[in-house]
PDB file of N, CA and C in Angstrom:
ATOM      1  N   UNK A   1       0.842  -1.178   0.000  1.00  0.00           N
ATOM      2  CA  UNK A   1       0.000   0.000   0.000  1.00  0.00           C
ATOM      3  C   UNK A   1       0.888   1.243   0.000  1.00  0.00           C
ATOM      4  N   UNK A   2       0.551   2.316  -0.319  1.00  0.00           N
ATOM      5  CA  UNK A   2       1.245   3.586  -0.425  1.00  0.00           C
ATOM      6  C   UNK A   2       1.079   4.358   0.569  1.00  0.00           C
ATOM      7  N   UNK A   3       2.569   5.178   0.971  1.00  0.00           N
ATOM      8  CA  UNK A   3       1.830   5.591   2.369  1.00  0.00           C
ATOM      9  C   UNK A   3       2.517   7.423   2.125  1.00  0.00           C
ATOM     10  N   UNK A   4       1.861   7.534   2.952  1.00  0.00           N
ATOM     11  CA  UNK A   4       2.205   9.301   3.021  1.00  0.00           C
ATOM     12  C   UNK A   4       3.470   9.573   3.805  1.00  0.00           C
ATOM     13  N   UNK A   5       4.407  10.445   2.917  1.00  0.00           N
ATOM     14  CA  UNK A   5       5.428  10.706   3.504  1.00  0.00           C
ATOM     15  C   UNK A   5       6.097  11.974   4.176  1.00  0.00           C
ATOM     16  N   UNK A   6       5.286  12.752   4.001  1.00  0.00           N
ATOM     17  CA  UNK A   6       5.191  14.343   4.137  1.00  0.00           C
ATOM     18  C   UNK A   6       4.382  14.570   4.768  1.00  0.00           C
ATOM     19  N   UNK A   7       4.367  15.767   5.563  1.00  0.00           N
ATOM     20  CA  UNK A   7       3.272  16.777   5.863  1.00  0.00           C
ATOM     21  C   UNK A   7       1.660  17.256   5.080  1.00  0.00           C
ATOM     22  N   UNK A   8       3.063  17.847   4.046  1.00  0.00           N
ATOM     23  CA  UNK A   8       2.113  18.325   2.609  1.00  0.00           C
ATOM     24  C   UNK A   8       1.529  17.198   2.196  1.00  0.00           C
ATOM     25  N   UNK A   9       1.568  15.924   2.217  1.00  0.00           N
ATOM     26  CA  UNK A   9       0.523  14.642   1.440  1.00  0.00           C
ATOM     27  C   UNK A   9       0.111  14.536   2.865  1.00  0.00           C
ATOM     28  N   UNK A  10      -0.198  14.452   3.648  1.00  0.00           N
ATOM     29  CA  UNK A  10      -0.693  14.194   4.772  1.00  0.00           C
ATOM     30  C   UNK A  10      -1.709  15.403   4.871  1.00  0.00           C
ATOM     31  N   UNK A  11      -1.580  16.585   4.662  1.00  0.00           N
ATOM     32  CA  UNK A  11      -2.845  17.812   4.699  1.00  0.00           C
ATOM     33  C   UNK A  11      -3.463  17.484   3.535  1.00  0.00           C
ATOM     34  N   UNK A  12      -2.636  16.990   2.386  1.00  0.00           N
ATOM     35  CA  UNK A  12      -3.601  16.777   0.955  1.00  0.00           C
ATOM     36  C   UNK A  12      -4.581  15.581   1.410  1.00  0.00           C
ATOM     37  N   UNK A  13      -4.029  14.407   1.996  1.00  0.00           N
ATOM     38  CA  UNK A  13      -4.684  13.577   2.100  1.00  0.00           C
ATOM     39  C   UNK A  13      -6.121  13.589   2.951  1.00  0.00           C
ATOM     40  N   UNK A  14      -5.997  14.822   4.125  1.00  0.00           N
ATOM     41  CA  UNK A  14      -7.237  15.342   4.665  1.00  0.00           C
ATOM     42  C   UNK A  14      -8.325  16.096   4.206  1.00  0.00           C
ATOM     43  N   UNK A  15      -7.698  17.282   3.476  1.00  0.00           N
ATOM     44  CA  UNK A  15      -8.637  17.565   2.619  1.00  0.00           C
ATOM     45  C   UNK A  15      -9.411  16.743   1.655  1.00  0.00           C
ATOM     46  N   UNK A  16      -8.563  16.083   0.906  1.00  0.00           N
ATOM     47  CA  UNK A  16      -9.756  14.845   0.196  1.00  0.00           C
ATOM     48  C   UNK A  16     -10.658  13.972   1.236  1.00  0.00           C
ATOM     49  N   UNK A  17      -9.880  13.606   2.225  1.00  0.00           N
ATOM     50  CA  UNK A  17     -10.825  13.005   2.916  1.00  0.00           C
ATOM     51  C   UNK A  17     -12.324  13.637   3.398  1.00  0.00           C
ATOM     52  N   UNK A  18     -11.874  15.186   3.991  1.00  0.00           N
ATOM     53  CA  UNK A  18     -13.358  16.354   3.574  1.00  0.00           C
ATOM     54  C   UNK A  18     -14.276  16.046   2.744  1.00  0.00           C
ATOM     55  N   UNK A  19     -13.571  16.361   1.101  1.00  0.00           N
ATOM     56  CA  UNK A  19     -14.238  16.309  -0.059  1.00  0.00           C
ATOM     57  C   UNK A  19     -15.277  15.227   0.137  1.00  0.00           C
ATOM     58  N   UNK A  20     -14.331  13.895   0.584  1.00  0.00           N
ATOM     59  CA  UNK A  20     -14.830  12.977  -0.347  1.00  0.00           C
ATOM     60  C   UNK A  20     -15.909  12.467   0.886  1.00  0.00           C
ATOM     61  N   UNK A  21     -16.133  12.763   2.143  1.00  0.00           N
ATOM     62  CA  UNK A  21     -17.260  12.539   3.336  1.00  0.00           C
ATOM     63  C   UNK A  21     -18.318  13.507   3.058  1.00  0.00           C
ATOM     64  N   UNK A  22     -18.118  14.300   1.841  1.00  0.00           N
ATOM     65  CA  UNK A  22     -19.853  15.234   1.281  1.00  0.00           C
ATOM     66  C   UNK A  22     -19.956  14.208   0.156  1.00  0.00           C
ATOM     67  N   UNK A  23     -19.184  12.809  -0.314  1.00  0.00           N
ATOM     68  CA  UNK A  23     -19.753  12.198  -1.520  1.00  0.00           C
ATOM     69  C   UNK A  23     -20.600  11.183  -1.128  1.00  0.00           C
ATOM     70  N   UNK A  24     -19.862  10.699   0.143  1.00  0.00           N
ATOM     71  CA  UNK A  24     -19.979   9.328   0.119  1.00  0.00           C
ATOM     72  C   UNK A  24     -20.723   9.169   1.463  1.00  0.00           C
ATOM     73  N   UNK A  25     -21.502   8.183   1.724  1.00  0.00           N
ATOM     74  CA  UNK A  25     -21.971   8.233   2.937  1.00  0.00           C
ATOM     75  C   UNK A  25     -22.875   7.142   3.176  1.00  0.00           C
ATOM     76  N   UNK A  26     -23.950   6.424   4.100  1.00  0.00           N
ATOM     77  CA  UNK A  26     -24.219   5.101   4.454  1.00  0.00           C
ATOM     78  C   UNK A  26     -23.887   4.102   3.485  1.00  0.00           C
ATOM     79  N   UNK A  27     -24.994   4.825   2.398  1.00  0.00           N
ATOM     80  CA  UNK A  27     -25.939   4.045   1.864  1.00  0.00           C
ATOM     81  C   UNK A  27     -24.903   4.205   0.445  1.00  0.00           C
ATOM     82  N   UNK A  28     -23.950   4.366   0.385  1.00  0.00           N
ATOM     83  CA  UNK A  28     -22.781   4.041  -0.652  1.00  0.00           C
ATOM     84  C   UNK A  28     -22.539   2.378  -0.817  1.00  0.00           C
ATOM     85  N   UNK A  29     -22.144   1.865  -1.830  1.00  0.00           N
ATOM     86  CA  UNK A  29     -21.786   0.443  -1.956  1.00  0.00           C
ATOM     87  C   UNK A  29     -20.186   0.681  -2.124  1.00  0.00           C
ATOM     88  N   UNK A  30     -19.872  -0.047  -0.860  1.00  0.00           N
ATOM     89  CA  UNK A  30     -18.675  -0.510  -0.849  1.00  0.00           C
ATOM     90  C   UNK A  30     -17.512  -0.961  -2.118  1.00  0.00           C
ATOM     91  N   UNK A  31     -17.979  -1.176  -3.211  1.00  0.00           N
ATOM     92  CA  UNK A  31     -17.591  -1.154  -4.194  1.00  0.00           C
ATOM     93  C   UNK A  31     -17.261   0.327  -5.255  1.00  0.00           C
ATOM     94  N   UNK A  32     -17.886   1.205  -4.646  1.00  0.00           N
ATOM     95  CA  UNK A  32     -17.639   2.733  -5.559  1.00  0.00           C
ATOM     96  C   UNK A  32     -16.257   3.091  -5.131  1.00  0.00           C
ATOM     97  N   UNK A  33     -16.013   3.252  -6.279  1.00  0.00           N
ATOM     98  CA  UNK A  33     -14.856   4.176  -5.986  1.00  0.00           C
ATOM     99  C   UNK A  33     -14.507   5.083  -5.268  1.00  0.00           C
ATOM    100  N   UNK A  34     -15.461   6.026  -5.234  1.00  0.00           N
ATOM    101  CA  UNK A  34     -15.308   7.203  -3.977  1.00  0.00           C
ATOM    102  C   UNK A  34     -14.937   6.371  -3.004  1.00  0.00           C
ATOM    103  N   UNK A  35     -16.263   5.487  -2.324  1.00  0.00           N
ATOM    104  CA  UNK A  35     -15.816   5.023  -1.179  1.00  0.00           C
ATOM    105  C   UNK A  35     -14.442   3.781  -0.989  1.00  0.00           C
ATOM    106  N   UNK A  36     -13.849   3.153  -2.168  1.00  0.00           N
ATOM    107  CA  UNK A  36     -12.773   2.602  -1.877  1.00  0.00           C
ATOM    108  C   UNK A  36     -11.434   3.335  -1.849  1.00  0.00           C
ATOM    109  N   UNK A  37     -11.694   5.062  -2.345  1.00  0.00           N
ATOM    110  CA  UNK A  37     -10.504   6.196  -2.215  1.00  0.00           C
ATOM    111  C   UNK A  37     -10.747   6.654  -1.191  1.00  0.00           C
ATOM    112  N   UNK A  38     -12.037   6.772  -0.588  1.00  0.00           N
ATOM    113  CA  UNK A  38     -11.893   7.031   0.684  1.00  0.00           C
ATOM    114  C   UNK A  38     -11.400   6.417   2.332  1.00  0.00           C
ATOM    115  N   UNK A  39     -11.567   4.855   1.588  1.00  0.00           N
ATOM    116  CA  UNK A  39     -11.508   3.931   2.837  1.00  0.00           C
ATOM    117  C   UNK A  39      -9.883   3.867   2.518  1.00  0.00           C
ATOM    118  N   UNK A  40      -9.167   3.839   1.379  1.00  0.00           N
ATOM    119  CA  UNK A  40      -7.722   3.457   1.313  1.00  0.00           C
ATOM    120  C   UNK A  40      -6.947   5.014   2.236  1.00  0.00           C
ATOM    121  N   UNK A  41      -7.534   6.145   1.656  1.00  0.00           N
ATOM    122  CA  UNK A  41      -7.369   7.786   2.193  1.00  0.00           C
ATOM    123  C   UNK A  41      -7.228   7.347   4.168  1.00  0.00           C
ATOM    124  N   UNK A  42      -7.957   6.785   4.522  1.00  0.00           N
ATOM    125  CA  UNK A  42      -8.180   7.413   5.706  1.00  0.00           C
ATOM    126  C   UNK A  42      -7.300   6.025   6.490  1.00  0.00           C
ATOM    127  N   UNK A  43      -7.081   5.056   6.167  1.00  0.00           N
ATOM    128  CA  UNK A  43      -5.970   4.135   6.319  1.00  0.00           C
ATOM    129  C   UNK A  43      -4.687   4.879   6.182  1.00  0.00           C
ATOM    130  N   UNK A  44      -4.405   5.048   5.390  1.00  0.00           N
ATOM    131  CA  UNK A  44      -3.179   5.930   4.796  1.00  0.00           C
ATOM    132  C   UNK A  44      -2.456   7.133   6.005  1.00  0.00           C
ATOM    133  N   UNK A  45      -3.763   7.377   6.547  1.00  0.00           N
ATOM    134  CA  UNK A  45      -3.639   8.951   7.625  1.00  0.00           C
ATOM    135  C   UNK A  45      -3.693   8.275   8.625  1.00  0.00           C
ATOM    136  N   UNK A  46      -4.110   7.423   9.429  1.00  0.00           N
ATOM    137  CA  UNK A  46      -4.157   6.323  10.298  1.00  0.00           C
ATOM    138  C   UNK A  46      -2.596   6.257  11.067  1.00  0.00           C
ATOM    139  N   UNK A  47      -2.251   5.610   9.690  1.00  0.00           N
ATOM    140  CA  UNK A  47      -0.982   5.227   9.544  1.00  0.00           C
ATOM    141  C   UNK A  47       0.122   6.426   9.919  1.00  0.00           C
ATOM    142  N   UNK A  48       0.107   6.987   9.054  1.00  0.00           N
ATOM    143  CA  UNK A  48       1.134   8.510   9.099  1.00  0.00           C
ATOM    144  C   UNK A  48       0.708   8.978  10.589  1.00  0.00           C
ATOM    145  N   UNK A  49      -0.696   8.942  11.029  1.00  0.00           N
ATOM    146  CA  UNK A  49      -0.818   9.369  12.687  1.00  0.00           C
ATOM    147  C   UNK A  49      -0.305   8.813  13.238  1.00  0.00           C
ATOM    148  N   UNK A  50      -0.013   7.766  13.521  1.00  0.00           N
ATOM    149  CA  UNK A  50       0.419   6.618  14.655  1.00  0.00           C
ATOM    150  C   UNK A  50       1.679   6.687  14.373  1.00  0.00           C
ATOM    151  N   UNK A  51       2.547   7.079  13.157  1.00  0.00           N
ATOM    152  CA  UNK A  51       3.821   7.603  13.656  1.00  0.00           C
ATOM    153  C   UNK A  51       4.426   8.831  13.847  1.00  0.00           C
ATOM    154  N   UNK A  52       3.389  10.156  13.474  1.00  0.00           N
ATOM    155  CA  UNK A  52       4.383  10.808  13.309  1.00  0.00           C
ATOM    156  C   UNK A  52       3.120  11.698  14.643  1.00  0.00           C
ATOM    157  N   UNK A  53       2.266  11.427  15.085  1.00  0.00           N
ATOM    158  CA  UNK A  53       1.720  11.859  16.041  1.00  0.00           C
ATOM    159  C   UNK A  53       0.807  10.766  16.931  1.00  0.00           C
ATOM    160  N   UNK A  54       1.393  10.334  17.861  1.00  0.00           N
ATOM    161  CA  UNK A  54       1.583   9.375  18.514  1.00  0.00           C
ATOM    162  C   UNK A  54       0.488   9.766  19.991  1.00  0.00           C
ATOM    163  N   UNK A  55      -0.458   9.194  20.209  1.00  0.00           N
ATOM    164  CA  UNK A  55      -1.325   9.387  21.014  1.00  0.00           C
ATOM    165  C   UNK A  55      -0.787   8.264  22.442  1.00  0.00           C
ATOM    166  N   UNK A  56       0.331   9.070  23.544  1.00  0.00           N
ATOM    167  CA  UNK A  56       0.425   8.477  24.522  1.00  0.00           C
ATOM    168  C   UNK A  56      -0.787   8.414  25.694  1.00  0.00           C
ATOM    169  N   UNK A  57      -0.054   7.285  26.394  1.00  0.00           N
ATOM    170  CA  UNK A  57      -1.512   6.959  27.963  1.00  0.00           C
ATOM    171  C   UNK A  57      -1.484   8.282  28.673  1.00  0.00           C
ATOM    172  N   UNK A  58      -2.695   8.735  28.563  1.00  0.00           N
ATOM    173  CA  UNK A  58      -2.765  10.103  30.144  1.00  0.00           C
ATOM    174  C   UNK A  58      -2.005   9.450  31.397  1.00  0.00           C
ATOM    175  N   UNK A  59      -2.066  10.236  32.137  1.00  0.00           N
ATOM    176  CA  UNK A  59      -1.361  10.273  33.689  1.00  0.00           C
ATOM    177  C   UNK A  59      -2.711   9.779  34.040  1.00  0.00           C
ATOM    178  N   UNK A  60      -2.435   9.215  35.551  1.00  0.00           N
ATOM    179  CA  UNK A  60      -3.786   8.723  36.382  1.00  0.00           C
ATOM    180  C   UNK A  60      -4.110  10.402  36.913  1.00  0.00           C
ATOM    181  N   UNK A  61      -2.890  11.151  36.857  1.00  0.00           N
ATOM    182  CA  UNK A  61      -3.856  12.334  37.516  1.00  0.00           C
ATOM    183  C   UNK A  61      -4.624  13.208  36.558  1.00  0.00           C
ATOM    184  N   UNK A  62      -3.994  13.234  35.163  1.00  0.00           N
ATOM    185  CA  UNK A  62      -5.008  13.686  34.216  1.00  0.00           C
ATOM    186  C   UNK A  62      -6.296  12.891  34.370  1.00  0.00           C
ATOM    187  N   UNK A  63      -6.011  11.567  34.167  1.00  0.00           N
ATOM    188  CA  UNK A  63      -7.582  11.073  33.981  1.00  0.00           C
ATOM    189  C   UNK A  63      -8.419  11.432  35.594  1.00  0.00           C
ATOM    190  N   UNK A  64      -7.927  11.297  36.625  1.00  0.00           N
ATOM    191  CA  UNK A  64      -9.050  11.220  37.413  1.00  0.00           C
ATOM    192  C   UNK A  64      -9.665  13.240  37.480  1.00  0.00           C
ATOM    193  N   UNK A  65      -8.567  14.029  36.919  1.00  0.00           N
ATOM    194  CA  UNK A  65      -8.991  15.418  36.602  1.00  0.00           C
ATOM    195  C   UNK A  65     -10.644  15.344  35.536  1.00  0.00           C
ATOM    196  N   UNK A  66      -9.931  14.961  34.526  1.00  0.00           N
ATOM    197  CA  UNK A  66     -10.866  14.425  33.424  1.00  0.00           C
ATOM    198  C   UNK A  66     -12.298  14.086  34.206  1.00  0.00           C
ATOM    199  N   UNK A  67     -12.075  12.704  35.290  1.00  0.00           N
ATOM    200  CA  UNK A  67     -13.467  12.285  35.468  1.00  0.00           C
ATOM    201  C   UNK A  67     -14.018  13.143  36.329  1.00  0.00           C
ATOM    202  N   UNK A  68     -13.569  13.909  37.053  1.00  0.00           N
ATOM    203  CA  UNK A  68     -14.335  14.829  37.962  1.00  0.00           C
ATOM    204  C   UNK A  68     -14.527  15.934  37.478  1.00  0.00           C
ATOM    205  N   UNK A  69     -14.260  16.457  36.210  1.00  0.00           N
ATOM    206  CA  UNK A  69     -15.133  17.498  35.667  1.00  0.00           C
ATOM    207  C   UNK A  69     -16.373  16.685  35.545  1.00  0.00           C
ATOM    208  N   UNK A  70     -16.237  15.562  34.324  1.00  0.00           N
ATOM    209  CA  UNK A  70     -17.283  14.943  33.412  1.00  0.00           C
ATOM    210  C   UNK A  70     -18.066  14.274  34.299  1.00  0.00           C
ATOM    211  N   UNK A  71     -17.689  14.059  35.644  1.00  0.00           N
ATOM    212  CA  UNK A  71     -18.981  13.815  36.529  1.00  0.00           C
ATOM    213  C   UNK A  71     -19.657  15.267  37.741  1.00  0.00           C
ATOM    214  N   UNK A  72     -18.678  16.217  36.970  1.00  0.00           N
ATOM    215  CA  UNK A  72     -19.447  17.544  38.225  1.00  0.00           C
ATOM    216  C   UNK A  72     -18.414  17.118  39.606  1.00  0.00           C
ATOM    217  N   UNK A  73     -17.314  16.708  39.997  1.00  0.00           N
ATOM    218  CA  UNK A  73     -17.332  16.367  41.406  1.00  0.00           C
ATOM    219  C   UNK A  73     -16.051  17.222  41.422  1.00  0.00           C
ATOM    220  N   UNK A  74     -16.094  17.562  42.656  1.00  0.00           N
ATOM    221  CA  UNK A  74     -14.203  18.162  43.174  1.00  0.00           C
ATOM    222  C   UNK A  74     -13.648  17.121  43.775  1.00  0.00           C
ATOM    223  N   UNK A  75     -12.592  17.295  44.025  1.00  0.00           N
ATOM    224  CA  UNK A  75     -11.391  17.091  44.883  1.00  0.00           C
ATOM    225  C   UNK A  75     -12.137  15.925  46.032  1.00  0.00           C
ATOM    226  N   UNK A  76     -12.783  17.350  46.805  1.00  0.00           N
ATOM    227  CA  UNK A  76     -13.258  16.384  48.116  1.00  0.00           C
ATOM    228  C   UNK A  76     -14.158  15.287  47.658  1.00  0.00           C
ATOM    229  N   UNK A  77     -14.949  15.803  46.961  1.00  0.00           N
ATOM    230  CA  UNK A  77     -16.400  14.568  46.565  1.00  0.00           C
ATOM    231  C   UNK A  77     -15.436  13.357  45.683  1.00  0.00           C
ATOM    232  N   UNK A  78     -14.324  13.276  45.253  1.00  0.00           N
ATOM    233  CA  UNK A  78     -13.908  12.446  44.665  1.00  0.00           C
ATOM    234  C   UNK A  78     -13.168  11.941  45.865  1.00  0.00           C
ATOM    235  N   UNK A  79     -12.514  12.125  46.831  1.00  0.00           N
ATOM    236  CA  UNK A  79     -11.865  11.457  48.057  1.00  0.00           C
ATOM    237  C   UNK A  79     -13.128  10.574  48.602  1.00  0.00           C
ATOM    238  N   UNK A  80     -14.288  11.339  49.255  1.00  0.00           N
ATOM    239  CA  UNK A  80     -15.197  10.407  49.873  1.00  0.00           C
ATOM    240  C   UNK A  80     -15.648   9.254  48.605  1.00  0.00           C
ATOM    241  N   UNK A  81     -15.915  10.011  47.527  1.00  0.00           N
ATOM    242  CA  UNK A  81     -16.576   8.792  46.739  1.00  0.00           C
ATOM    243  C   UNK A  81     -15.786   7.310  46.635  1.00  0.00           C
ATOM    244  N   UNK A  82     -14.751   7.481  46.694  1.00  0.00           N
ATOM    245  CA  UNK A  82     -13.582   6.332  46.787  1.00  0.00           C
ATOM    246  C   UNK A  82     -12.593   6.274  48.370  1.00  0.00           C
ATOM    247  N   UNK A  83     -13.449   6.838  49.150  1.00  0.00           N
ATOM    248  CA  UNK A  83     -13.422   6.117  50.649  1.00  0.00           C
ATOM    249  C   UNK A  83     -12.098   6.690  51.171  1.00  0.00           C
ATOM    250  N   UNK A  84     -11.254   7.684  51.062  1.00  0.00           N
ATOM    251  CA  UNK A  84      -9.917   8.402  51.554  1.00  0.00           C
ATOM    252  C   UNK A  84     -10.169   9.514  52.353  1.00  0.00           C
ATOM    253  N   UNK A  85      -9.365   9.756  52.497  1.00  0.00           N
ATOM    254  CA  UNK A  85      -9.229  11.363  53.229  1.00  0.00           C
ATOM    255  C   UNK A  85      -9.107  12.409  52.212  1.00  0.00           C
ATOM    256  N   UNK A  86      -9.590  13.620  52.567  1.00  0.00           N
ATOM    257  CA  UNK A  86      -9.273  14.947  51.421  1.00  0.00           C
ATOM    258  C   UNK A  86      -7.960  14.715  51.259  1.00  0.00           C
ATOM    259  N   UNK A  87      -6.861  14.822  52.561  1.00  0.00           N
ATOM    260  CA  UNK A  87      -5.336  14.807  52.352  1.00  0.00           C
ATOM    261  C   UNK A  87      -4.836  13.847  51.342  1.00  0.00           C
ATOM    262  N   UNK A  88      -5.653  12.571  51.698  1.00  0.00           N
ATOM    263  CA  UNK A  88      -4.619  11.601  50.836  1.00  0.00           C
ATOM    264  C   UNK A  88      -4.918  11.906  49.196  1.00  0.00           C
ATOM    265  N   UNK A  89      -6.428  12.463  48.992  1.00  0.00           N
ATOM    266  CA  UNK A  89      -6.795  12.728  47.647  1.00  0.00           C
ATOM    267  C   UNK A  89      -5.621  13.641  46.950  1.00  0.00           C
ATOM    268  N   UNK A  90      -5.362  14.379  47.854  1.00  0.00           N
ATOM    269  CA  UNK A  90      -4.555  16.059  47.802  1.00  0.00           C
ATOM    270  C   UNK A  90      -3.393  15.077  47.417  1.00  0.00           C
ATOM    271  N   UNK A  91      -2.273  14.150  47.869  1.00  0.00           N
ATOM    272  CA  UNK A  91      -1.045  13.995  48.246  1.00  0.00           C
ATOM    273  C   UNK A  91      -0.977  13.066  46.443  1.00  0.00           C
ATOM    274  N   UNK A  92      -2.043  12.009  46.014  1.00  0.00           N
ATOM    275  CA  UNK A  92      -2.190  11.400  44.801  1.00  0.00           C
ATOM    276  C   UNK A  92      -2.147  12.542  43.815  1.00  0.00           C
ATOM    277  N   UNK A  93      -2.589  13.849  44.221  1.00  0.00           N
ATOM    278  CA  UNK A  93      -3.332  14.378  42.936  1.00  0.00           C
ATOM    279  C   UNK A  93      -1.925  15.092  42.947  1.00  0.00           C
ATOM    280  N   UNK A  94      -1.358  15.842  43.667  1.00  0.00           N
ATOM    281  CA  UNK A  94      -0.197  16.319  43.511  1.00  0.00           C
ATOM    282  C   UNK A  94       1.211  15.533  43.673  1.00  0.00           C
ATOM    283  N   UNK A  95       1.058  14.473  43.523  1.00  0.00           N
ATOM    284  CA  UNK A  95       2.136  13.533  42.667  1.00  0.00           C
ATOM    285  C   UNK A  95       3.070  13.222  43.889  1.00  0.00           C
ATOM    286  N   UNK A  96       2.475  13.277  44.790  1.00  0.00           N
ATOM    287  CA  UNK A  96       3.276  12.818  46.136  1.00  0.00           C
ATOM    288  C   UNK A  96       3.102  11.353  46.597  1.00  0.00           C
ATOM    289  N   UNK A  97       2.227  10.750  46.347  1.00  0.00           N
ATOM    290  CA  UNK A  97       1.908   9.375  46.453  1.00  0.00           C
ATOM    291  C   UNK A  97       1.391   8.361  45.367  1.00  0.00           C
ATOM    292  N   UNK A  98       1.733   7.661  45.336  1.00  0.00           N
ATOM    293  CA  UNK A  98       0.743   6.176  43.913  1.00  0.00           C
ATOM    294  C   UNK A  98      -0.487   6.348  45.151  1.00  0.00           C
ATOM    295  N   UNK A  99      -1.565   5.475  44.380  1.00  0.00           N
ATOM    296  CA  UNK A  99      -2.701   5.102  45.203  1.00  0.00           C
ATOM    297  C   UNK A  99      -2.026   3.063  45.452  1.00  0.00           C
ATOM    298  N   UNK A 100      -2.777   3.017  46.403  1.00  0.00           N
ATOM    299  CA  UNK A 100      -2.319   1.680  46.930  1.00  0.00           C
ATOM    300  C   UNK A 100      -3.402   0.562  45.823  1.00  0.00           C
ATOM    301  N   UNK A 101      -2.976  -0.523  45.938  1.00  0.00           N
ATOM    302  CA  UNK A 101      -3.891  -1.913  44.535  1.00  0.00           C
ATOM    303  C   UNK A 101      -5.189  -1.637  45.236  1.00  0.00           C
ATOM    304  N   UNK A 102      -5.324  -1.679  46.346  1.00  0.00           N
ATOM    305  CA  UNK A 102      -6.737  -1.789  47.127  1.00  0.00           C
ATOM    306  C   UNK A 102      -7.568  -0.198  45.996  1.00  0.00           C
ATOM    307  N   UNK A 103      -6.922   0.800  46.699  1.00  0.00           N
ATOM    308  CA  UNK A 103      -7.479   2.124  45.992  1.00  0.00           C
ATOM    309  C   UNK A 103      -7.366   2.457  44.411  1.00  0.00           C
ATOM    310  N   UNK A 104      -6.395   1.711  43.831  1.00  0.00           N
ATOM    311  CA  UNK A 104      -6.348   1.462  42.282  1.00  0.00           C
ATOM    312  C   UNK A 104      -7.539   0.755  41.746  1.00  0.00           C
ATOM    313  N   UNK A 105      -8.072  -0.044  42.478  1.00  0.00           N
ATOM    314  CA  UNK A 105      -8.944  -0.945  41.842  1.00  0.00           C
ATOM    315  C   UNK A 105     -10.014  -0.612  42.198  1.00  0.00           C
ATOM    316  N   UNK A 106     -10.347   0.271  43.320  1.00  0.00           N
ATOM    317  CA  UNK A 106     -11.455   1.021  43.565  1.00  0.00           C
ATOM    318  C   UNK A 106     -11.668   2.286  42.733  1.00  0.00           C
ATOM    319  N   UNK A 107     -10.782   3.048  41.813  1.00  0.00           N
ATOM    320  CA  UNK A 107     -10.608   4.240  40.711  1.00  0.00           C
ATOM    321  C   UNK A 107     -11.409   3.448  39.967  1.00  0.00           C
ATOM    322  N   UNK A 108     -10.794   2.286  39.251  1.00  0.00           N
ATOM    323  CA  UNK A 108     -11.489   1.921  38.222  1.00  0.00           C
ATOM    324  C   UNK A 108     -12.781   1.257  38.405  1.00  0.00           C
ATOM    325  N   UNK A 109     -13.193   1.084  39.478  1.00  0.00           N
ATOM    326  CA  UNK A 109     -14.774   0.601  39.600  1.00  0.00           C
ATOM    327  C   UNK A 109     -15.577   1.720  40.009  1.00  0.00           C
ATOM    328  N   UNK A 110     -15.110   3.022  40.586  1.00  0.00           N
ATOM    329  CA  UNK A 110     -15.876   3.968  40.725  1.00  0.00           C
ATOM    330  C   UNK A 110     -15.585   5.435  39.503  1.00  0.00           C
ATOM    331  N   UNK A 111     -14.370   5.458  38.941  1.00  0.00           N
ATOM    332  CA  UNK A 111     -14.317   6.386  38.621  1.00  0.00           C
ATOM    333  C   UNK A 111     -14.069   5.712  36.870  1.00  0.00           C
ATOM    334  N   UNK A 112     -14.213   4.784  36.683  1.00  0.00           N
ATOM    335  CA  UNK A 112     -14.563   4.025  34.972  1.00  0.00           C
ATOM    336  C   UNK A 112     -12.878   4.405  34.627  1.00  0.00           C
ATOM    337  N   UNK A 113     -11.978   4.185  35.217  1.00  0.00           N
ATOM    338  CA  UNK A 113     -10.383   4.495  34.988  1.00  0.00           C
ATOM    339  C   UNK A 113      -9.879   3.237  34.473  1.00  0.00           C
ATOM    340  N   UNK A 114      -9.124   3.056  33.362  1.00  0.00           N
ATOM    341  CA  UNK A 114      -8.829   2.109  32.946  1.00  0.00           C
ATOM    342  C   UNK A 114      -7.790   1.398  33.966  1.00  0.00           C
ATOM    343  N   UNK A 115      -7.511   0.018  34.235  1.00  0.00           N
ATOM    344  CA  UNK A 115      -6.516  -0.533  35.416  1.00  0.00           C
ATOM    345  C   UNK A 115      -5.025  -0.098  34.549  1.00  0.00           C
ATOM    346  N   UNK A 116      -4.816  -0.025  33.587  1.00  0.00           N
ATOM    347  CA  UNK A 116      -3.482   0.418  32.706  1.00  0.00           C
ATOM    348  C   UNK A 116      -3.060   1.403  33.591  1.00  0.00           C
ATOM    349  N   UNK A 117      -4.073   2.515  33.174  1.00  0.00           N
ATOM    350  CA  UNK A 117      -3.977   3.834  33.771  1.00  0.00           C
ATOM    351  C   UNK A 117      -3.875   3.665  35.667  1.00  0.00           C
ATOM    352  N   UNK A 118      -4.616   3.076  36.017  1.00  0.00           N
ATOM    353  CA  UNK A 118      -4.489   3.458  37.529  1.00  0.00           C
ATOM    354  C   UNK A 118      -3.410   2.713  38.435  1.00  0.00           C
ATOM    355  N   UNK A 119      -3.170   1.933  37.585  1.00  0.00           N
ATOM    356  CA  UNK A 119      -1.451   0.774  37.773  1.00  0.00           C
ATOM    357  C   UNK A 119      -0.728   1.586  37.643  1.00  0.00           C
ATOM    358  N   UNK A 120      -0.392   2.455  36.363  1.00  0.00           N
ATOM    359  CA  UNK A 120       0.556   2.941  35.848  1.00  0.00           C
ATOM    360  C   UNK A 120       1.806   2.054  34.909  1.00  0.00           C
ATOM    361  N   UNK A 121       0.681   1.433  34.257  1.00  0.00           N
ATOM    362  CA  UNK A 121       1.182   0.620  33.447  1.00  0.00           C
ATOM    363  C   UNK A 121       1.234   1.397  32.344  1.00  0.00           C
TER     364      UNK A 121
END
């Protein structure tokens, strides 16, 4: 397969991909052309993403930031909700402590945190 080696074919390759998502759409047969330039197009950028912009794991303290906007809660309401003290919430969030396996595994059953993430794997 052909792959994008540049920048400049990598913005070309988005813009067509634009174009070609006002051509093509459900009820297209997999067999049209549009949609087999489009499905090869967006493989192609896939590709060139995953190396040349590389989507690493958040921090456990980004994500549990993350979940306490997207659930409305602060600081404190996220300590009681997972059974700690404000302090110890405070000491995790500012990078002074890991959370212990007991409290890792309680993130991810209360706060939907992946175990990768709350391991620090």
């Amino acid at each position: 397969m052909a792959q994008i080696k540049n920048e400049a074919a990598y913005n070309a390759a988005l813009n067509r991909i634009e174009e070609l998502e006002d051509l093509v759409d459900d009820n297209t047969p997999e067999t049209d052309p549009l949609y087999l330039e489009l499905d090869m197009l967006v493989d192609m950028v896939e590709e060139y993403e995953d190396i040349h912009y590389p989507i690493g794991t958040p921090s456990l303290i980004d994500t549990i930031r993350l979940r306490m906007y997207e659930m409305g809660l602060n600081q404190q309401k996220v300590a009681a909700l997972l059974g700690i003290s404000a302090s110890r919430m405070s000491e995790i969030m500012n990078g002074k402590t890991e959370p212990s396996l007991a409290l890792a595994r309680t993130m991810c059953q209360k706060l939907n945190i992946e175990p990768e993430i709350a391991l620090g794997l």
